[in-house]
Protein backbone atom coordinates (compact mmCIF):
# COMPACT_ATOMS: atom_id res chain seq x y z
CA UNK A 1 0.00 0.00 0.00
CA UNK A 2 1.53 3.47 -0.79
CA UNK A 3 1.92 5.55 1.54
CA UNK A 4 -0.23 8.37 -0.24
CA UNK A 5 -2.69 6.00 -0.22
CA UNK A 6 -2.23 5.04 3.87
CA UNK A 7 -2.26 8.74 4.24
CA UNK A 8 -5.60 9.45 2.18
CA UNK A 9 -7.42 6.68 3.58
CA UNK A 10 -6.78 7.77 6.87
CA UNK A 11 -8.15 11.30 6.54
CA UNK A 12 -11.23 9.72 5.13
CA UNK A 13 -11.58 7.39 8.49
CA UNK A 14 -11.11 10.74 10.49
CA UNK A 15 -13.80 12.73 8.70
CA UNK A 16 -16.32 9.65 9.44
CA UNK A 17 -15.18 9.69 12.85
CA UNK A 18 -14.32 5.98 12.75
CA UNK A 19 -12.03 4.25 15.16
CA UNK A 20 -8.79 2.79 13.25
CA UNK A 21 -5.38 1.35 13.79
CA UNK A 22 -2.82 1.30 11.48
CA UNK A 23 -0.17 -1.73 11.86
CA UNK A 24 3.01 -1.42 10.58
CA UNK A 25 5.72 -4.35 10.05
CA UNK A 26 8.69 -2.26 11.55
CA UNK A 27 11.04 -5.00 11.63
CA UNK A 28 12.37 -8.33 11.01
CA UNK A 29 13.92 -11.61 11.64
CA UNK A 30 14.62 -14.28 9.25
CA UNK A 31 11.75 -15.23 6.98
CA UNK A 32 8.31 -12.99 7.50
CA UNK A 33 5.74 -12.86 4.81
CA UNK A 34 6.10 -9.26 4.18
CA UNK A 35 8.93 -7.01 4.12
CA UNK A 36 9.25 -3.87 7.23
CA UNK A 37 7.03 -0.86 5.82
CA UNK A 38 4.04 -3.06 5.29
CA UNK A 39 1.03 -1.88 6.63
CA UNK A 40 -2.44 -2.49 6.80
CA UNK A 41 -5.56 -0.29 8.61
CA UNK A 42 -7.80 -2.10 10.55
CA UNK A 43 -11.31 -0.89 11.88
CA UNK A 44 -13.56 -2.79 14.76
CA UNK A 45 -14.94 -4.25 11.46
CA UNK A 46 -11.25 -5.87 11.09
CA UNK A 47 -9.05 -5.39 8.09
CA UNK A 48 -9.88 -2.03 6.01
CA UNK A 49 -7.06 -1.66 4.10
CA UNK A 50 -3.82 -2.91 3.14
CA UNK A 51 -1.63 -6.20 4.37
CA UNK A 52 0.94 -7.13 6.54
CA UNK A 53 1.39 -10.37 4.68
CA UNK A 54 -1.96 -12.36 5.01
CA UNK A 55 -2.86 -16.17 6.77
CA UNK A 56 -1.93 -16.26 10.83
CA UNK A 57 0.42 -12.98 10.95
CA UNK A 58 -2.16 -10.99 9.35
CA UNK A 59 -5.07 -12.80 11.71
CA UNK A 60 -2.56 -11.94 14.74
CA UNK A 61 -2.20 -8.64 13.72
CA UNK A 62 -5.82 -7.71 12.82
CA UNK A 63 -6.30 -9.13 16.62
CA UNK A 64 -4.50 -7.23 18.50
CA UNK A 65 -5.20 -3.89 16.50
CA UNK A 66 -9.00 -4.79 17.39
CA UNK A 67 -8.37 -5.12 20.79
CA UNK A 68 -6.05 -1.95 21.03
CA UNK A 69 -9.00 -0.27 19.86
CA UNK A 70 -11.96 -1.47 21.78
CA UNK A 71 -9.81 -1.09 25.13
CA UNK A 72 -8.53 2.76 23.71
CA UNK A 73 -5.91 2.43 27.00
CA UNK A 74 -2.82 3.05 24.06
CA UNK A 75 -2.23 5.13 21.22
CA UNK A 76 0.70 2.98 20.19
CA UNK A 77 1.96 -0.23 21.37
CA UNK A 78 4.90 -2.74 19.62
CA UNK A 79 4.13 -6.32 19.56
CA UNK A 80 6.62 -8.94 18.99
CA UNK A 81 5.64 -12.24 17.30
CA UNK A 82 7.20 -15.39 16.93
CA UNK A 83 5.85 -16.95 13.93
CA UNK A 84 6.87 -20.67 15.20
CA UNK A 85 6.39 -20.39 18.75
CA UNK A 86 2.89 -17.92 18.58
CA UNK A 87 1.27 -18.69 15.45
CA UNK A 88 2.59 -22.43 14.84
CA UNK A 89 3.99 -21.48 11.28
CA UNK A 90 6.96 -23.43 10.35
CA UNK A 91 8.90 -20.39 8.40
CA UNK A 92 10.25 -19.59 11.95
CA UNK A 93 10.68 -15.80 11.50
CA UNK A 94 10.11 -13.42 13.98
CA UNK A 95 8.13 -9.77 13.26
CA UNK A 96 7.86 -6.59 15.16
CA UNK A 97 4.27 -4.70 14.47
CA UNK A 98 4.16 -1.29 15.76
CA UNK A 99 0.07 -0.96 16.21
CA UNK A 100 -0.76 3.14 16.47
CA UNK A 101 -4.71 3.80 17.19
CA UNK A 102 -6.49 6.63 16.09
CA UNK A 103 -10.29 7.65 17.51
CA UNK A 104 -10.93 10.98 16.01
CA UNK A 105 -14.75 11.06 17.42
CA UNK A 106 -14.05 9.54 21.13
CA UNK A 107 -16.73 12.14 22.34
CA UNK A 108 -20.04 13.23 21.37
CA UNK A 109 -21.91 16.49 21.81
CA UNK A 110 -25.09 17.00 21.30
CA UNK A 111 -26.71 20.72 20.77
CA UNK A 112 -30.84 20.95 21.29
CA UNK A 113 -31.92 23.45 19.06
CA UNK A 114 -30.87 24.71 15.47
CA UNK A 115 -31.47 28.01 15.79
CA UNK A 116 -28.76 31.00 14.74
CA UNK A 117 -26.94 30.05 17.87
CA UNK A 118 -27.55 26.37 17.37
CA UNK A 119 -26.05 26.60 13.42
CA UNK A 120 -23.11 28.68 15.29
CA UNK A 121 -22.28 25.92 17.24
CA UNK A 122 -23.11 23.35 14.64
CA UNK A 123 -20.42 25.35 12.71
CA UNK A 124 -18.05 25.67 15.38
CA UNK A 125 -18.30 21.89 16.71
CA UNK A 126 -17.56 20.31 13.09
CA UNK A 127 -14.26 21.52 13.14
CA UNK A 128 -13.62 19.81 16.31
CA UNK A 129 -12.88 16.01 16.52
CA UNK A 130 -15.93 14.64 17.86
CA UNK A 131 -19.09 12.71 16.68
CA UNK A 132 -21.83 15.73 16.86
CA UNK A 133 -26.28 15.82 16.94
CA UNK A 134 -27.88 18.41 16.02
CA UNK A 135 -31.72 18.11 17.59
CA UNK A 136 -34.51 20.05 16.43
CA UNK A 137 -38.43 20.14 16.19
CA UNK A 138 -38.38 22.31 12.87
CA UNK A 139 -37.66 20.61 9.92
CA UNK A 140 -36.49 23.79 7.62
CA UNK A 141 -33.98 24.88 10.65
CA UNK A 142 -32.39 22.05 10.49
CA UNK A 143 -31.72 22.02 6.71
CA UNK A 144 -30.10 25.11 7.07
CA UNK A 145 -27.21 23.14 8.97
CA UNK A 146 -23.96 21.93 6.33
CA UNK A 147 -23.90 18.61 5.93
CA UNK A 148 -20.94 16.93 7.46
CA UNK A 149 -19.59 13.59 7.56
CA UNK A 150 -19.49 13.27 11.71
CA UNK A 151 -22.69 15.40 11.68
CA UNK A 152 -26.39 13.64 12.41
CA UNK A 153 -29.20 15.64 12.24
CA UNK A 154 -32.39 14.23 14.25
CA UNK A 155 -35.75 16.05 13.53
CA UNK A 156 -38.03 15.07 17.08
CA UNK A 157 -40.84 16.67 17.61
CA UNK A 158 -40.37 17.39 21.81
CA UNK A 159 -36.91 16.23 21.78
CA UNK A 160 -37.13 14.30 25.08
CA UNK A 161 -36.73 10.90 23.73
CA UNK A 162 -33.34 12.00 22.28
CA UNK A 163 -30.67 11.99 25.16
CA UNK A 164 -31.58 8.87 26.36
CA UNK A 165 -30.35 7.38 22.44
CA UNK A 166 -26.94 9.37 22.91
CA UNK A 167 -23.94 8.23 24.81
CA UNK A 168 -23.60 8.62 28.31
CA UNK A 169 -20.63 10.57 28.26
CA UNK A 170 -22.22 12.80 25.39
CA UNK A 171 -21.96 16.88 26.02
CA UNK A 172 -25.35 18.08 25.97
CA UNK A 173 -25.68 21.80 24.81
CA UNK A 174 -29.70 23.46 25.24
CA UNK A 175 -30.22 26.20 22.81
CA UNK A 176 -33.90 25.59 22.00
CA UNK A 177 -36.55 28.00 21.28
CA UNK A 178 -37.82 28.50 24.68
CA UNK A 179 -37.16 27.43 28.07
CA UNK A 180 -40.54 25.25 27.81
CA UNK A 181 -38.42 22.93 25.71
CA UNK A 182 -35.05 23.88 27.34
CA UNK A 183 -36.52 22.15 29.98
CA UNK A 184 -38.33 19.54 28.05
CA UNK A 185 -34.65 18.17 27.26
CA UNK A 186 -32.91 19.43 30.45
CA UNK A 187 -34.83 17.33 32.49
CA UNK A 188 -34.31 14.09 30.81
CA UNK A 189 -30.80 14.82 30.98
CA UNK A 190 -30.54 15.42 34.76
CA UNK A 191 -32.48 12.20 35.08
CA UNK A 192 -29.37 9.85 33.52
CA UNK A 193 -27.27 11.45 35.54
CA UNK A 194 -24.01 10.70 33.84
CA UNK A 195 -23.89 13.92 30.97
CA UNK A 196 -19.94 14.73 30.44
CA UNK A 197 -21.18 18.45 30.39
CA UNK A 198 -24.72 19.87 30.80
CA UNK A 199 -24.91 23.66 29.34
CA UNK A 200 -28.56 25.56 28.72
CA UNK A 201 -28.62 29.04 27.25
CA UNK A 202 -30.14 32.07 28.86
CA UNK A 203 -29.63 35.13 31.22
CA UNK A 204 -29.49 35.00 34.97
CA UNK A 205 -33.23 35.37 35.82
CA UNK A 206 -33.71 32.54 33.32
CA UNK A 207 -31.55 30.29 35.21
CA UNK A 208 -33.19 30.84 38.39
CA UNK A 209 -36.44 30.37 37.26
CA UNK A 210 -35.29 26.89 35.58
CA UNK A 211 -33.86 26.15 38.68
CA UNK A 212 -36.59 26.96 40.73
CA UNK A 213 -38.99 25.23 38.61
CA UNK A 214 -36.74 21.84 38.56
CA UNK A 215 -36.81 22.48 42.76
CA UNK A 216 -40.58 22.29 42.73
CA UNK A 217 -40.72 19.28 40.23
CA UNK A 218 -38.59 17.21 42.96
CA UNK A 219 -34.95 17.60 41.45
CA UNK A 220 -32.54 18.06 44.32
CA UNK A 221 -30.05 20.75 44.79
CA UNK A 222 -27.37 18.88 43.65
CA UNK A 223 -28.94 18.27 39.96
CA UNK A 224 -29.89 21.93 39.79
CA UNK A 225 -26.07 23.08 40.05
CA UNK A 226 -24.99 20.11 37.78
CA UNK A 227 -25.39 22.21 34.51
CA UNK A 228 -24.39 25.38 33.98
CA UNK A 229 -26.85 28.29 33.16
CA UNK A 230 -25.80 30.82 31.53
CA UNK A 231 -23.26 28.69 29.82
CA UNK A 232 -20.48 29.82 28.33
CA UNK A 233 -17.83 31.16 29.87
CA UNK A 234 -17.71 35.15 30.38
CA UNK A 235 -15.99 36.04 26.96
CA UNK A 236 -17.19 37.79 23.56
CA UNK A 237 -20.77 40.32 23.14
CA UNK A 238 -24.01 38.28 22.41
CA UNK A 239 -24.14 38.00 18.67
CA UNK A 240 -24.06 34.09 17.62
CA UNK A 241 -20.65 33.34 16.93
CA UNK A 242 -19.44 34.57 19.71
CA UNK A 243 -21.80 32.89 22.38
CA UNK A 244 -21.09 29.72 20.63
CA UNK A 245 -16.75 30.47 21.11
CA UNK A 246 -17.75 30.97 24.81
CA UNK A 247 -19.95 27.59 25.02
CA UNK A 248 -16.84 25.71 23.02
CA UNK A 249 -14.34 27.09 25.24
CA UNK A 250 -16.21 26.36 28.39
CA UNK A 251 -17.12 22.63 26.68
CA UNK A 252 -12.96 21.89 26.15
CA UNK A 253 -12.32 23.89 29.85
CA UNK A 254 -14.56 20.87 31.26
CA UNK A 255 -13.26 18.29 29.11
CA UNK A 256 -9.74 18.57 29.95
């Protein structure tokens, strides 16, 4: 496989936001299938791309790339295999795989509401390497969002079945409409309980009045200062590309 090629396919993986590993032979001992160089890209799937020299080595190597990935503990490991004594094959040689792992879209966000601040973040959020949701009720807001290849786009008409669909971990951002359905979506949030980051949009007297509201619905104290409202941190005026570089820099602040 050429490297162009290694390189090219790679970039397309990233823009889909799917997990890879690319296995390299980096060196050698005695008789090995392939020659150091070789490489191959391998997705949960198993092999995408390329070859390290096919039957058990390959298999080995396809193995171990799968598990590097579903674990995501390394970004690069080296594996040393004996051909005889690992794989049973009687050429005896002995090869050194270098296994690097890639996840370009390890984290998801999620912003309620396509709105001029929601197709600011929309914007902002593609650039970033993440999986990203865009959630809205109106059908013509949300075809005003790009297409992208990490992007998803779910029309719902309340929006409450939604987080629960989402990842755990998943950054949820409220910029609907109206606090009626800022709260429709809030609440099913607070109610998982395990939301990397929790943000709703709004002023001061909006936040307390969300707050107060979630008090009197039976939410404790605790859930009401799990999210932030206003979110954002303090930085920029209030036109929409602005608010949405003070939601994205509060969003990586709590991330790292």
């Amino acid at each position: 496989m050429l490297f162009n090629d290694v390189i090219q396919i790679c970039q397309n993986l990233n823009l889909t936001g799917t997990p890879y590993a690319v296995v390299t032979i980096v060196k050698i001992d005695a008789h090995v299938p392939q020659e150091v160089g070789a490489k191959m890209i391998v997705t949960l799937d198993g092999l995408y791309a390329g070859t390290i020299g096919g039957g058990k080595i390959e298999a080995k190597g396809i193995l171990l790339a799968v598990e590097q990935i579903t674990s995501g503990k390394s970004s690069a490991a080296m594996h040393r295999i004996d051909l005889n004594q690992d794989l049973g094959m009687i050429c005896g040689g002995v090869a050194t795989l270098f296994i690097e792992y890639a996840n370009f879209a390890s984290w998801t966000i999620a912003v309620y509401g396509a709105g001029h601040v929601g197709q600011a973040l929309v914007n902002l959020f593609s650039t970033f390497s993440c999986q990203l949701i865009s959630v809205d009720s109106r059908e013509e807001w949300l075809a005003k969002i790009p297409e992208h290849p990490r992007l998803k786009k779910i029309l719902s008409a309340t929006m409450a079945e939604i987080p629960g669909t989402l990842p755990k971990d998943t950054y949820h951002v409220i910029a609907t409409q109206g606090h009626i359905f800022d709260l429709v979506v809030l609440r099913e949030v607070l109610k998982m309980g395990t939301a990397s980051y929790i943000g709703v949009i709004g002023s001061t007297v909006k936040a307390k009045t969300i707050r107060a509201t979630l008090m009197k619905e039976g939410f404790t104290e605790a859930d009401t200062k799990s999210f932030y409202c206003p979110m954002g941190l303090p930085i920029g005026n209030n036109t929409p590309a602005e608010i949405a570089v003070s939601i994205a820099a509060q969003i990586l602040e709590k991330r790292q």
